[in-house]
Each structure stands twice: as structure tokens, then as C-alpha cells.
Protein backbone atom coordinates (compact mmCIF):
# COMPACT_ATOMS: atom_id res chain seq x y z
CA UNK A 1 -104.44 261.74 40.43
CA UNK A 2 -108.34 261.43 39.83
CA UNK A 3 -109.54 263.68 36.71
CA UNK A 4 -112.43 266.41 37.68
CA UNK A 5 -114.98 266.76 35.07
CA UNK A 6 -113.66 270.52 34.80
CA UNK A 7 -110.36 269.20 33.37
CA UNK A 8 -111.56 266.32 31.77
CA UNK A 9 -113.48 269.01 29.70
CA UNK A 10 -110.70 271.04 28.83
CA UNK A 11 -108.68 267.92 27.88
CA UNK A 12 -112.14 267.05 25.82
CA UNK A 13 -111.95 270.17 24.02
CA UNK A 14 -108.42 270.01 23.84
CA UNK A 15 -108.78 266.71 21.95
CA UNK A 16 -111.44 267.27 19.13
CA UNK A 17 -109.83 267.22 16.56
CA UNK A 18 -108.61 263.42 17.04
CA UNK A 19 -112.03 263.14 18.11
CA UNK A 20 -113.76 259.27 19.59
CA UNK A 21 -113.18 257.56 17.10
CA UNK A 22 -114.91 253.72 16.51
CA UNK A 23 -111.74 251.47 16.28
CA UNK A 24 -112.87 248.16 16.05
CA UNK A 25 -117.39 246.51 14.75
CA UNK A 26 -118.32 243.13 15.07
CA UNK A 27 -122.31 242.54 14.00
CA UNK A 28 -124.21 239.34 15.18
CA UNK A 29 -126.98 238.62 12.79
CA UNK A 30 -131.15 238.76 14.48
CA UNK A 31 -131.47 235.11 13.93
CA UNK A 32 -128.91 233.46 16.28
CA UNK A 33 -130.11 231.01 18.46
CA UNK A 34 -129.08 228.35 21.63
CA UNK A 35 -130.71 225.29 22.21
CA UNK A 36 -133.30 225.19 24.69
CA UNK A 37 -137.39 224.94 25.07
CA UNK A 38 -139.65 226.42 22.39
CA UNK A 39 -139.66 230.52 22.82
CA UNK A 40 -142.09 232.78 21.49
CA UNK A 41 -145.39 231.51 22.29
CA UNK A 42 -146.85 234.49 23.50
CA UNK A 43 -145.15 236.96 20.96
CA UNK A 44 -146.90 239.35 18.90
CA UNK A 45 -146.23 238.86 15.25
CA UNK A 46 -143.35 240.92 13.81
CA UNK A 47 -144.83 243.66 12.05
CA UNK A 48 -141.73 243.56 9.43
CA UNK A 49 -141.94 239.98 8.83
CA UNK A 50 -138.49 238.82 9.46
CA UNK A 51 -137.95 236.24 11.93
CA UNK A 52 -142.02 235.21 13.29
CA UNK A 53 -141.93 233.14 16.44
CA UNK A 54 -142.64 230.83 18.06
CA UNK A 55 -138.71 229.54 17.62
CA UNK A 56 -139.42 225.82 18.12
CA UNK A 57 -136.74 224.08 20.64
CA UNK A 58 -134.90 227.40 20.35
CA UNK A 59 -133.77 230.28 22.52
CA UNK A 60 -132.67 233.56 21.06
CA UNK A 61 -129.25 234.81 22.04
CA UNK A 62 -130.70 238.10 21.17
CA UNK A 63 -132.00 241.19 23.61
CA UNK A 64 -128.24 242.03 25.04
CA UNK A 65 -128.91 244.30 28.31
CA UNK A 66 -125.59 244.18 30.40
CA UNK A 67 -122.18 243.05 29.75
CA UNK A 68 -119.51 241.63 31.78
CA UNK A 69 -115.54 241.25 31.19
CA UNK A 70 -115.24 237.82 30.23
CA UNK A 71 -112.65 235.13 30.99
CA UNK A 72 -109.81 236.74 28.21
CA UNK A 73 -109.22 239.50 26.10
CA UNK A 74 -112.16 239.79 23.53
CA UNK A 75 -114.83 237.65 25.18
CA UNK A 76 -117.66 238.94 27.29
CA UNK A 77 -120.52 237.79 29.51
CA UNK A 78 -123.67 239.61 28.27
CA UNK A 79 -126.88 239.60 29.85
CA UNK A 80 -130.13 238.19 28.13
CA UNK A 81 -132.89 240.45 29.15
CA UNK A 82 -136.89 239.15 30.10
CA UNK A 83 -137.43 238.18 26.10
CA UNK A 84 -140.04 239.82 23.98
CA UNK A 85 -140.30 242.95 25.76
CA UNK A 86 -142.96 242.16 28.42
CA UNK A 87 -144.04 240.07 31.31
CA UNK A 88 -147.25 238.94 29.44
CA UNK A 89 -145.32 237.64 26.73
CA UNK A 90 -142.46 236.48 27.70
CA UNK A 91 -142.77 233.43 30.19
CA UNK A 92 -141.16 230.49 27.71
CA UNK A 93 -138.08 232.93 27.56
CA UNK A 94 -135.43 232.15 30.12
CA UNK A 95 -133.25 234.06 31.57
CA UNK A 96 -129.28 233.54 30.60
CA UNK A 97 -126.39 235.05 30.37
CA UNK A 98 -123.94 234.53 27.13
CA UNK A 99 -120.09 234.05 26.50
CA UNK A 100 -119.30 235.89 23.14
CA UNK A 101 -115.57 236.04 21.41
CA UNK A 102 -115.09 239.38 19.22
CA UNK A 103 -113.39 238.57 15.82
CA UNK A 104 -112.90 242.79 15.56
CA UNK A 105 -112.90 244.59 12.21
CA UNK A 106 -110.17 247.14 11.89
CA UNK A 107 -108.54 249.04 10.17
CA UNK A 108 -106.18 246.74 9.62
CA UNK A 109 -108.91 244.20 8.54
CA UNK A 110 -110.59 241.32 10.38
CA UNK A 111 -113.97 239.47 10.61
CA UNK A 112 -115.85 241.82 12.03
CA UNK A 113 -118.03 239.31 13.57
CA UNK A 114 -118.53 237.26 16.79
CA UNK A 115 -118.46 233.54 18.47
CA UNK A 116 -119.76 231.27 21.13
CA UNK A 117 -117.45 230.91 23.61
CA UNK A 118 -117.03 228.95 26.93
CA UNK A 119 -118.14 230.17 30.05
CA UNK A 120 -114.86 229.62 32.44
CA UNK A 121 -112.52 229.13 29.98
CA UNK A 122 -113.45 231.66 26.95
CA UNK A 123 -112.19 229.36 24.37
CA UNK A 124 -114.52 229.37 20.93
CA UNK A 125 -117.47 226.88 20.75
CA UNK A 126 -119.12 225.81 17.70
CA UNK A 127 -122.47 226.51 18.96
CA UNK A 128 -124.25 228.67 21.82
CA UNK A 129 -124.52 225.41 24.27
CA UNK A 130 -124.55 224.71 28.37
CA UNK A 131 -121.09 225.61 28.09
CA UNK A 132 -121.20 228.87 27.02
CA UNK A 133 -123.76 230.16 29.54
CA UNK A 134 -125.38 230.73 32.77
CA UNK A 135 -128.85 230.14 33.51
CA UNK A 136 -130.73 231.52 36.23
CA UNK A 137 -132.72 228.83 38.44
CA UNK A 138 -134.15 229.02 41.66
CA UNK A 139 -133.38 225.53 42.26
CA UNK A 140 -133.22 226.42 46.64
CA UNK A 141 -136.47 227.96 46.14
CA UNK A 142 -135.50 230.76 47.62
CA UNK A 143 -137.74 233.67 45.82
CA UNK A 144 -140.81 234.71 47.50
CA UNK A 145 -142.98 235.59 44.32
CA UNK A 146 -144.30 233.22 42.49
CA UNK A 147 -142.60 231.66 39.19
CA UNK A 148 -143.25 230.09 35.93
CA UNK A 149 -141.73 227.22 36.92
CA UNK A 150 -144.45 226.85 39.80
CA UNK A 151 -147.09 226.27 37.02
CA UNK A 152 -148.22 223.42 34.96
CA UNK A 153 -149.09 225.70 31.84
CA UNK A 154 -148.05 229.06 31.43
CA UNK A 155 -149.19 231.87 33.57
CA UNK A 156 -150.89 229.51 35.49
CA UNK A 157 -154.12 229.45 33.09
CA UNK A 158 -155.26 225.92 31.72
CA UNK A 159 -155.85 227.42 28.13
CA UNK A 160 -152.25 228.49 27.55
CA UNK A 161 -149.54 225.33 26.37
CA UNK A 162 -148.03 223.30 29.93
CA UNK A 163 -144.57 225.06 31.18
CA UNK A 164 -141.77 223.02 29.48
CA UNK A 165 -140.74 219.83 31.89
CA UNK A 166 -136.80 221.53 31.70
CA UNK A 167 -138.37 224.41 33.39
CA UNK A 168 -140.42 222.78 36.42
CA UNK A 169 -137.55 220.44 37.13
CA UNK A 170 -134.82 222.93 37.03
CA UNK A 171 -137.01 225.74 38.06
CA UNK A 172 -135.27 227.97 35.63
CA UNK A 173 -136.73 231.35 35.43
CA UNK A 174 -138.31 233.00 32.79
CA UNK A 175 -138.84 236.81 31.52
CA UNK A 176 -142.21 236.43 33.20
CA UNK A 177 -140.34 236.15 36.57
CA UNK A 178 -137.95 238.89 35.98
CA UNK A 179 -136.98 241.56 33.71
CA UNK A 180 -133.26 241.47 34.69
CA UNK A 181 -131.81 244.53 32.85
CA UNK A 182 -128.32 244.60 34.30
CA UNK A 183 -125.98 242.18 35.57
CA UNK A 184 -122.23 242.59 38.20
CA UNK A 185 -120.21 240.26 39.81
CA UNK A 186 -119.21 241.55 43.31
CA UNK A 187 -115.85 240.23 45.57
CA UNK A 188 -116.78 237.04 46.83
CA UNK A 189 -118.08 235.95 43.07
CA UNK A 190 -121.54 235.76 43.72
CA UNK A 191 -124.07 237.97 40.73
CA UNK A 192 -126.30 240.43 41.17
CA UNK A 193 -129.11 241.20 38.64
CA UNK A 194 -131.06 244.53 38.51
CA UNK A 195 -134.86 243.99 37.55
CA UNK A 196 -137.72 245.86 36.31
CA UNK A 197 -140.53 243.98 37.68
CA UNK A 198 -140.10 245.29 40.81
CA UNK A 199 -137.77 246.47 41.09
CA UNK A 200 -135.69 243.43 42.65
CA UNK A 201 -132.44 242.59 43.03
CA UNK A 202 -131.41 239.31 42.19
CA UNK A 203 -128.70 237.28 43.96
CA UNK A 204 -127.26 233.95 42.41
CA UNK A 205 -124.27 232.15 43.09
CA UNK A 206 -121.18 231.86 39.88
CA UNK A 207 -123.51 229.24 38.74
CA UNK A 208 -126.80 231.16 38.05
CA UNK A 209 -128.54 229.47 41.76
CA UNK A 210 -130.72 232.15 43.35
CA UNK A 211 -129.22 232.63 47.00
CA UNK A 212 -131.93 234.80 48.79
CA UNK A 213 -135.20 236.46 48.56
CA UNK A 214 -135.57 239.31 45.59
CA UNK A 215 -134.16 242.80 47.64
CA UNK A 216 -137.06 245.90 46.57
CA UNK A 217 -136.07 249.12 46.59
CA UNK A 218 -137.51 250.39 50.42
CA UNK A 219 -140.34 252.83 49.10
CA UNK A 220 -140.53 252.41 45.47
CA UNK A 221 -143.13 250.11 43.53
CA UNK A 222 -143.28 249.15 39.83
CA UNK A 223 -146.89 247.92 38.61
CA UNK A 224 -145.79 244.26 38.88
CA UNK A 225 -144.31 244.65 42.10
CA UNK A 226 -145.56 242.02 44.36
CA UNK A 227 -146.90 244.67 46.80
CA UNK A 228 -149.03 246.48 44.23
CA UNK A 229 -150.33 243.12 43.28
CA UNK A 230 -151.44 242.26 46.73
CA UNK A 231 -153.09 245.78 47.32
CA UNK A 232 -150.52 246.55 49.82
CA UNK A 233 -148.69 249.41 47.81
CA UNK A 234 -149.07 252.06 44.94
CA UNK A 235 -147.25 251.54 42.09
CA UNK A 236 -145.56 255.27 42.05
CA UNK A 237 -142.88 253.70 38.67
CA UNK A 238 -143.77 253.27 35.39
CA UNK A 239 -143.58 249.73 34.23
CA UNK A 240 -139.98 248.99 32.79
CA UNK A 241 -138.97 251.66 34.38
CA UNK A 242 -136.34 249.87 37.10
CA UNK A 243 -132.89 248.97 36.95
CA UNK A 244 -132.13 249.68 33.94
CA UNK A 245 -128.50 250.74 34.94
CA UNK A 246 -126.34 249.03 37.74
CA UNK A 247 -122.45 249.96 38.61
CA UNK A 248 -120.06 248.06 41.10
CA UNK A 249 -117.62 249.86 43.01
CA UNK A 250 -113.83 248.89 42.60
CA UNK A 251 -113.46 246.58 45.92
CA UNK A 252 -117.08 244.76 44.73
CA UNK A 253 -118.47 246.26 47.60
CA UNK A 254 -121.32 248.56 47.06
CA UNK A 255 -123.59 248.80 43.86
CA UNK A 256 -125.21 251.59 42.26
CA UNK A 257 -128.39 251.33 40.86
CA UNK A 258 -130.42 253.47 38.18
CA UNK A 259 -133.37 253.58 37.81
CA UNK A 260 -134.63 253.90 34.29
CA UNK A 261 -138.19 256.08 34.57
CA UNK A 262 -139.12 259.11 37.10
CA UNK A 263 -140.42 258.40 40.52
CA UNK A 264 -143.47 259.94 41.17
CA UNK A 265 -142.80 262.77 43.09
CA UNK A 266 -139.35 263.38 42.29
CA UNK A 267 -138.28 266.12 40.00
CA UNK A 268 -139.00 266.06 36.37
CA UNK A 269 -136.14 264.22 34.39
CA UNK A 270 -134.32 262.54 37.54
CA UNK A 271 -133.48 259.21 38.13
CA UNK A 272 -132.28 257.71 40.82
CA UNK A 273 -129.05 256.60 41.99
CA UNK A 274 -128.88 254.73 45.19
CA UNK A 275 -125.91 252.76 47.14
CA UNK A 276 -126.48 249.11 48.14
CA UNK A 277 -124.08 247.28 50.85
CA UNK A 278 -123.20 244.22 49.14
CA UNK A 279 -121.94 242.17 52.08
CA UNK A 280 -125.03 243.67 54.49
CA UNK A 281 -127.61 243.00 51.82
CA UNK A 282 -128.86 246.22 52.00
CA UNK A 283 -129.92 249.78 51.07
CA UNK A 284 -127.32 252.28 52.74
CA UNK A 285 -129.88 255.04 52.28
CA UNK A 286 -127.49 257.06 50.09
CA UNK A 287 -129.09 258.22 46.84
CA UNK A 288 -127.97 260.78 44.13
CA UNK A 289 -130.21 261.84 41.13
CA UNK A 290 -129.16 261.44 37.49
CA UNK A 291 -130.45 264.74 35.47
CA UNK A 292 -131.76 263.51 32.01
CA UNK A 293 -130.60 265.67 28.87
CA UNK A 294 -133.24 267.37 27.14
CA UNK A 295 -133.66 264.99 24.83
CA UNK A 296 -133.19 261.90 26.54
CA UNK A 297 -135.98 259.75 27.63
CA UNK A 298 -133.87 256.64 29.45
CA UNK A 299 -130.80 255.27 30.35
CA UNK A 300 -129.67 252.18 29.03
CA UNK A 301 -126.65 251.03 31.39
CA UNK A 302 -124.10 251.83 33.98
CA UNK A 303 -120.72 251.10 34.57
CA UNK A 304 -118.12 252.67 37.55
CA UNK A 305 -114.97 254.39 36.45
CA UNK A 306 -114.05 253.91 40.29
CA UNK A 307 -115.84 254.66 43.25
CA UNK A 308 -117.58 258.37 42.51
CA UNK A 309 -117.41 258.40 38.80
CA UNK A 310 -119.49 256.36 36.21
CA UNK A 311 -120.39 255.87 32.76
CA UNK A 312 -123.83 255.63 31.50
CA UNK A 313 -125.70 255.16 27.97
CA UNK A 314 -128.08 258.19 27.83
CA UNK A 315 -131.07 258.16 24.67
CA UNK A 316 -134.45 258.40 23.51
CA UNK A 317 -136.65 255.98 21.13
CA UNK A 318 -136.35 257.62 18.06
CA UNK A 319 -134.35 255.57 15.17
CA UNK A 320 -133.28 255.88 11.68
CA UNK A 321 -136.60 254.44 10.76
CA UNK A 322 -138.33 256.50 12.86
CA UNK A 323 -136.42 260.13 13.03
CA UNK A 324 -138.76 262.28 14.26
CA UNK A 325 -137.23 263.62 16.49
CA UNK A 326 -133.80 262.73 16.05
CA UNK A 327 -132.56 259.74 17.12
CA UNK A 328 -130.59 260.86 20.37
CA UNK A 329 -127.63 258.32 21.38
CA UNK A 330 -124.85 259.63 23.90
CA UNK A 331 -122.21 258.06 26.54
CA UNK A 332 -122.06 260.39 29.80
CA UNK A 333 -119.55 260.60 32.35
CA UNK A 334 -121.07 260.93 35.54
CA UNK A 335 -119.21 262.19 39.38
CA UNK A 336 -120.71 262.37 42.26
CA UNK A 337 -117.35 263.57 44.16
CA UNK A 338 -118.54 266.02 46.30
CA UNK A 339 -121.90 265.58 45.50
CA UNK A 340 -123.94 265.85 48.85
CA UNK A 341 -126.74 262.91 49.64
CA UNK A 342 -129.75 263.92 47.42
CA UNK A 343 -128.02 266.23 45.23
CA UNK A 344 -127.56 265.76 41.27
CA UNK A 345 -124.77 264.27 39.69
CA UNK A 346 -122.34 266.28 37.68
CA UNK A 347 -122.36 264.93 34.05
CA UNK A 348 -119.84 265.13 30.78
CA UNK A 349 -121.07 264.08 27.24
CA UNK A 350 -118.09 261.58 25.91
CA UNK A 351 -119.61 260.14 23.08
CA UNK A 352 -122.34 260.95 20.74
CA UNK A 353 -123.03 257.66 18.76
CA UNK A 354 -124.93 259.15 15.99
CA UNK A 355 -121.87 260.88 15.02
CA UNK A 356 -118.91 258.82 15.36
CA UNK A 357 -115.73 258.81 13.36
CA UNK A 358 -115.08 256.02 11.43
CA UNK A 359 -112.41 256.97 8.92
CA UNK A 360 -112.07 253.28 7.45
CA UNK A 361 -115.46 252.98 7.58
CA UNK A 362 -115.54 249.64 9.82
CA UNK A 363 -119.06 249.20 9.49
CA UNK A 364 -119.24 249.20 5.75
CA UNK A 365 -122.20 251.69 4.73
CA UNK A 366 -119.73 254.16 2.62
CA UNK A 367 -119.56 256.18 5.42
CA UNK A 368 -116.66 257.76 7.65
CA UNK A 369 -119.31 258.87 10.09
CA UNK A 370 -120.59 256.01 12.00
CA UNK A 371 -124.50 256.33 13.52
CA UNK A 372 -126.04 254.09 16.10
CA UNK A 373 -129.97 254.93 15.45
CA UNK A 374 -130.96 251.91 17.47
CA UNK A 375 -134.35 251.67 20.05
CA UNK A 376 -132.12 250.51 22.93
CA UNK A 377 -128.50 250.75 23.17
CA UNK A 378 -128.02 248.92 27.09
CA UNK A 379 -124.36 247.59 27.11
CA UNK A 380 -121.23 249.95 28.24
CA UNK A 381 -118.26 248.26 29.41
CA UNK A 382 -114.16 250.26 29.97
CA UNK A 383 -112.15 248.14 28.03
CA UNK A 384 -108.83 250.37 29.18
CA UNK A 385 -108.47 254.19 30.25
CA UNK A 386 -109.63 255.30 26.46
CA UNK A 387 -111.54 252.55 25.29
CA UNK A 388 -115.31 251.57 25.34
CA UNK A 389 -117.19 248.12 24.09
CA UNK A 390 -120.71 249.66 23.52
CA UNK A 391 -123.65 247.36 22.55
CA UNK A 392 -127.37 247.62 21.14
CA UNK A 393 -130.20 245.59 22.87
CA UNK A 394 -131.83 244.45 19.10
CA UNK A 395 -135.05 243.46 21.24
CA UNK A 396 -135.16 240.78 18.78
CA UNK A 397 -137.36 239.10 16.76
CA UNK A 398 -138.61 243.18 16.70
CA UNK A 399 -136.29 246.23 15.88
CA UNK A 400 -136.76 249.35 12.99
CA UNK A 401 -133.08 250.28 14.01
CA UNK A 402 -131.51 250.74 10.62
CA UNK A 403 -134.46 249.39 8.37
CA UNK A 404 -137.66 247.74 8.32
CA UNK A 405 -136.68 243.86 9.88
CA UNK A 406 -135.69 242.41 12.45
CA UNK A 407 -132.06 243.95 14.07
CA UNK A 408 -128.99 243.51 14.42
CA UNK A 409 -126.67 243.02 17.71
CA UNK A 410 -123.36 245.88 16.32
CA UNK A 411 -120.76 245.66 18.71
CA UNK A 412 -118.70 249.33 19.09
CA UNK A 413 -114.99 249.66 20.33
CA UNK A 414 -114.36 253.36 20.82
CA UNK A 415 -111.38 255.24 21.45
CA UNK A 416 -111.32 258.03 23.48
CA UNK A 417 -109.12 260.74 22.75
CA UNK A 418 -108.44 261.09 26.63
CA UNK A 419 -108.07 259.26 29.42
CA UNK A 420 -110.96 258.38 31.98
CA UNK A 421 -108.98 257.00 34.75
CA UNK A 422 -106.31 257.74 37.02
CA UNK A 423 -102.71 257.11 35.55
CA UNK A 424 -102.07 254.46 38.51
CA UNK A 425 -105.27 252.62 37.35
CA UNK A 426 -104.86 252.97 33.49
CA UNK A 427 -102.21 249.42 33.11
CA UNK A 428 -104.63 247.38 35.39
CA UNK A 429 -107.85 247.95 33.72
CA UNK A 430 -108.53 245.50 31.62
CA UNK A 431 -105.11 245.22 30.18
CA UNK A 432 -104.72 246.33 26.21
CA UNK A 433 -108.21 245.62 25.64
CA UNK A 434 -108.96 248.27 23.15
CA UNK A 435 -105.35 248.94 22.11
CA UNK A 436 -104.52 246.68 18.93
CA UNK A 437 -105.02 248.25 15.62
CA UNK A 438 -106.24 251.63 16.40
């Protein structure tokens, strides 16, 4: 029987005093790095110091903005997002996706830390190589905007350094191309990536090959949409304001995507929600608003409970370096059952991550109250009926999360001291994910 959001409030209340509780912290220090062409030509200096580019023959496994359940218990697909935070500066950046293992601190102990890992088979690498990731390419040439790749130097402009030969002959794309911000597999095991450019969806094959044109949203137009740039359309979203959030239904069937900014023209602290066909490759016209807290400025991801209920990352910019106003960081359950076609979304507050309980103090700051004052926080994943994986985006080489430097990637396991799901979908979930040691 599917919970309401009426009783999974009571239950909520019913349940503070065991509270969510963070069960299990891994941290991945700023500087970790994959092989690849030299990144960070274009990026600003970091204003703290720590980690300057350019990172010669290096890419940074760094920026985390989607996760996927990996190939066995404890490793997980995440999503590399455009780079350095910006079209302008971001085209020697390419876009990837990551296999991590979590070596979980507990309370019973444990590294607390995390490991390359093989694509297909999960198994630990040594180092972040081809093996452990995909790599988007539009190898068919399939896009209809024009790519880094397409260029002899950078941004096609003669003063800036010649694209990297790997690039051109691979046509990998870069975080010039896209500003992929979420990332689902549907049935037939084919991706889809939610950009910010646009916004686009992006389809690829299980081996990172772009398979179509980029999809836009029918009627909405970031700045760098390729509409606005050829005077055909208004931009009426704020830049990096697309698809910030994107949710799969059970079956793989439909996706829901969330837009991170307003639309102009819609109310004041909406976003929207709206249903894609995966097999028709198109917009069903359904769309639902999210309604922003008070305090919240974005959303940083989206994941389905099943097919009317989702989770989403909720926060503003504001971090322990920068408090005023508080650092706001909370995990919302969202339900559109019964929720008519262009109404607003019922919403629960599950977690607040700036005031956690961590009675063994996983994290190690002396602390049995555990805060996550990062920028970005864009990683949510159900690990079983009470657990969550939650993950910062460190938007490295930058950051100010929990001091002056460069961040940190902290990965969270929560427990829940309820259930989300259904009792018949509780043992198939991602089976005992989040149970040991808590």
C-alpha cells in the first residue's frame, strides 16, 4: 500500500526521536584526477589558492551532478558535470561519467573513503582509467549544434590553444557543448542526460555514443540555446537554470525533468516538472510545478520513489564560509498523486542536512551533529526503503564549503526513521544497500 504524504507525516513525527540519522561518510579529496587531455585552460584562478589549473594531461574526477546505481552494492555511476562552472570556460573539460566503490565509515569503523572502480564489472581499479568510465562522443555526428570537437582551437578563435587531437578524432564532447546536470538509464539501456545549455536532452547509447539530435524543451529557451543564438527565440531562463533535476519512472518509461531557475512568466518560486515519453522521444505535454521553500533558491537533483512520488535536493548558496543567510540544505519528498496537470506538487521535508545526527561522529569534526554547508549538493540516490546516498557537487578546483580551499566530494548514507516505499517494493530496491552497520 502506497504511503500519502499525510501519513508519512504522522509516521515522521511519530519517529523524531530516532531521528535521520547519517549511518555511513566516505570523503574524496579536491585533487583527484583521470588521465586525459590538459583541463583548465580557460579557468579563472582559484581565489583560495589550492589546486590552480590548468591540470596538464589531467581530467578532474571532481564536479559530481547525478548518480546512478552501479554494477554492485557500494559502487555508483556519477555524473561529471560541464567543468569549471561555465560554457566560456570550460571547453577542454569533457564530459564523463565515473565508477566509484564506497569503503563506508561506521560506526563500527571503516575507511571512510572511496575507489576507482570498473565500469561493467564494479571491481576496484588502481586508478580512474577507460575502464572505469563513460565518455560522451558524438562519434555518428548526430547533434545539430555545433561542438568543440568541430574546431581546430578552442571556441573556434585562432588565438586560443588547438582542440586536443583525442577530441577531434573521437569527437568527445566538452562542457562547452553541454552542461549535462543529470544523468538515467531508461529500459532498453540507452542514457539520457539533462542539460543546461539549452535545455537539451541528451541521448547516448550504454557506451556514451550520442544517438539523436539534442530534444529542447517545446517553448522554453536558455541564453545559449541554439535558437536564441540564431535570433529565432527569447531566452525567457536564466542561464544554468535547466535540468538540474531528472527522475525515471519504475518501467524506464517516462522521465521527469526539473528545471532548476523560474520561467519567465510562471509564478514566483516554481519550477517545472514535465513528463517525457521515452520510447516516443517526446514531450507528453504533462507538467507539474515544484513550489520552492522560502529559503531555497535551486534544486540540485531528482530521483522517483515510483511513478507519482520523488525525491529532490532543495537549497540555497549560502555556506559555512559564507552564512549569511544560513546555509539552507534539505531532502523533499515530492507526490503528485492526484495532482491535476498544471497544479503544484505536494511536498514533505525528510532531511535537513545542516542538522543531521551523527552520534559516532562519522565525519570526525567532534561533532554528533553532522552539517552539509556546501554551494551545491546535486546527487540523491534510494539506496533501500530508509536509506539515502546524498552527494556534494565540490565544483572543483573552486569551493568555500567548509573553509577557504578548494572542496571536498563527502559522500552521506542516511537512515530514515521511516519507510518511503511500499512494503511490496521495500526487498527489491536496491537490496540491503544502506542496511550494514547502522
Amino acid at each position: 500500500m502506497r504511503h500519502s504524504l499525510a501519513l508519512l507525516a504522522v509516521l515522521l513525527a511519530a519517529g523524531a526521536a530516532h531521528a535521520q540519522v547519517l549511518t555511513g561518510f566516505a570523503r574524496m579529496p579536491a585533487a583527484t584526477f583521470a588521465d586525459g587531455p590538459t583541463s583548465g585552460q580557460f579557468a579563472a584562478a582559484n581565489p583560495y589558492g589550492t589546486n590552480p589549473p590548468p591540470f596538464i594531461h589531467r581530467q578532474p574526477v571532481q564536479g559530481f551532478s547525478g548518480v546512478l546505481q552501479g554494477p554492485k552494492k557500494n559502487v555508483f555511476h556519477f555524473l561529471v558535470d560541464n567543468g569549471f562552472g561555465a560554457q566560456n570556460n570550460s571547453a577542454d573539460a569533457l564530459l564523463r561519467s565515473y565508477t566509484l566503490g564506497i569503503e563506508w565509515r561506521t560506526k563500527k569503523g571503516g575507511a571512510g573513503q572511496v575507489h576507482a572502480a570498473d565500469w561493467q564489472s564494479g571491481h576496484a581499479r588502481s586508478s580512474f582509467d577507460a575502464s572505469t568510465r563513460l565518455e560522451l562522443n558524438d562519434a555518428n555526428r548526430r547533434l545539430t549544434i555545433p561542438i568543440q570537437a568541430d574546431y581546430l582551437n578552442h571556441y573556434n578563435n585562432a588565438s586560443y590553444p588547438t582542440v586536443a587531437p583525442v577530441i577531434r578524432a573521437r569527437r568527445l564532447l566538452t562542457g562547452a557543448d553541454f552542461d549535462i546536470e543529470s544523468i538515467r538509464r531508461d529500459h532498453r539501456g540507452n542514457y539520457w542526460f539533462g542539460d543546461e545549455f539549452g535545455p537539451y536532452l541528451v541521448k547516448t547509447d550504454s557506451r556514451g555514443t550520442v544517438q539523436r539530435a539534442e530534444i529542447s524543451l517545446p517553448g522554453v529557451y536558455a541564453p545559449a540555446h541554439k535558437d536564441v543564438i540564431a535570433g529565432r527565440a527569447t531566452a525567457n531562463l536564466p542561464a544554468s537554470g535547466g535540468f538540474e533535476g531528472m527522475a525515471i519512472n519504475k518501467s524506464g518509461t517516462r522521465l521527469y525533468t526539473l528545471l532548476e531557475r523560474t520561467v519567465t512568466g510562471d509564478p514566483a518560486g516554481t519550477l517545472r516538472i514535465d513528463e517525457f515519453d521515452v520510447d516516443r522521444e517526446v514531450y507528453t505535454g504533462r507538467r507539474f510545478y515544484y513550489p520552492l521553500d522560502a529559503a531555497g533558491t535551486n534544486i540540485g537533483d531528482m530521483v522517483a520513489v515510483d511513478d507519482r512520488r520523488f525525491v529532490v535536493l532543495e537549497r540555497n548558496g549560502n555556506t559555512a564560509t559564507s552564512p549569511n543567510p544560513a546555509p539552507f540544505k534539505k531532502v523533499y519528498l515530492v507526490d503528485l498523486e492526484d495532482v491535476a496537470d498544471g497544479g503544484v506538487a505536494r511536498k514533505l521535508e525528510l532531511v535537513d542536512l545542516m542538522k543531521l545526527a551523527d552520534p559516532h561522529d562519522l565525519n570526525g569534526d567532534g561533532s554528533t551533529v553532522f552539517t552539509f554547508p556546501y554551494t551545491t549538493i546535486e546527487n540523491v540516490l534510494i539506496l533501500d526503503a530508509r536509506t539515502l546516498l546524498v552527494v556534494n557537487d565540490n565544483n572543483f578546483p573552486y569551493g568555500g564549503g567548509r573553509e577557504l580551499a578548494s572542496d571536498h566530494t563527502e559522500f552521506l548514507r542516511i537512515r530514515l526513521p521511516v519507510s518511503l516505499l511500499a512494503d511490496e517494493d521495500d526487498e527489491h530496491r536496491h537490496r540491503g544497500q544502506g542496511r550494514d552497520d547502522d
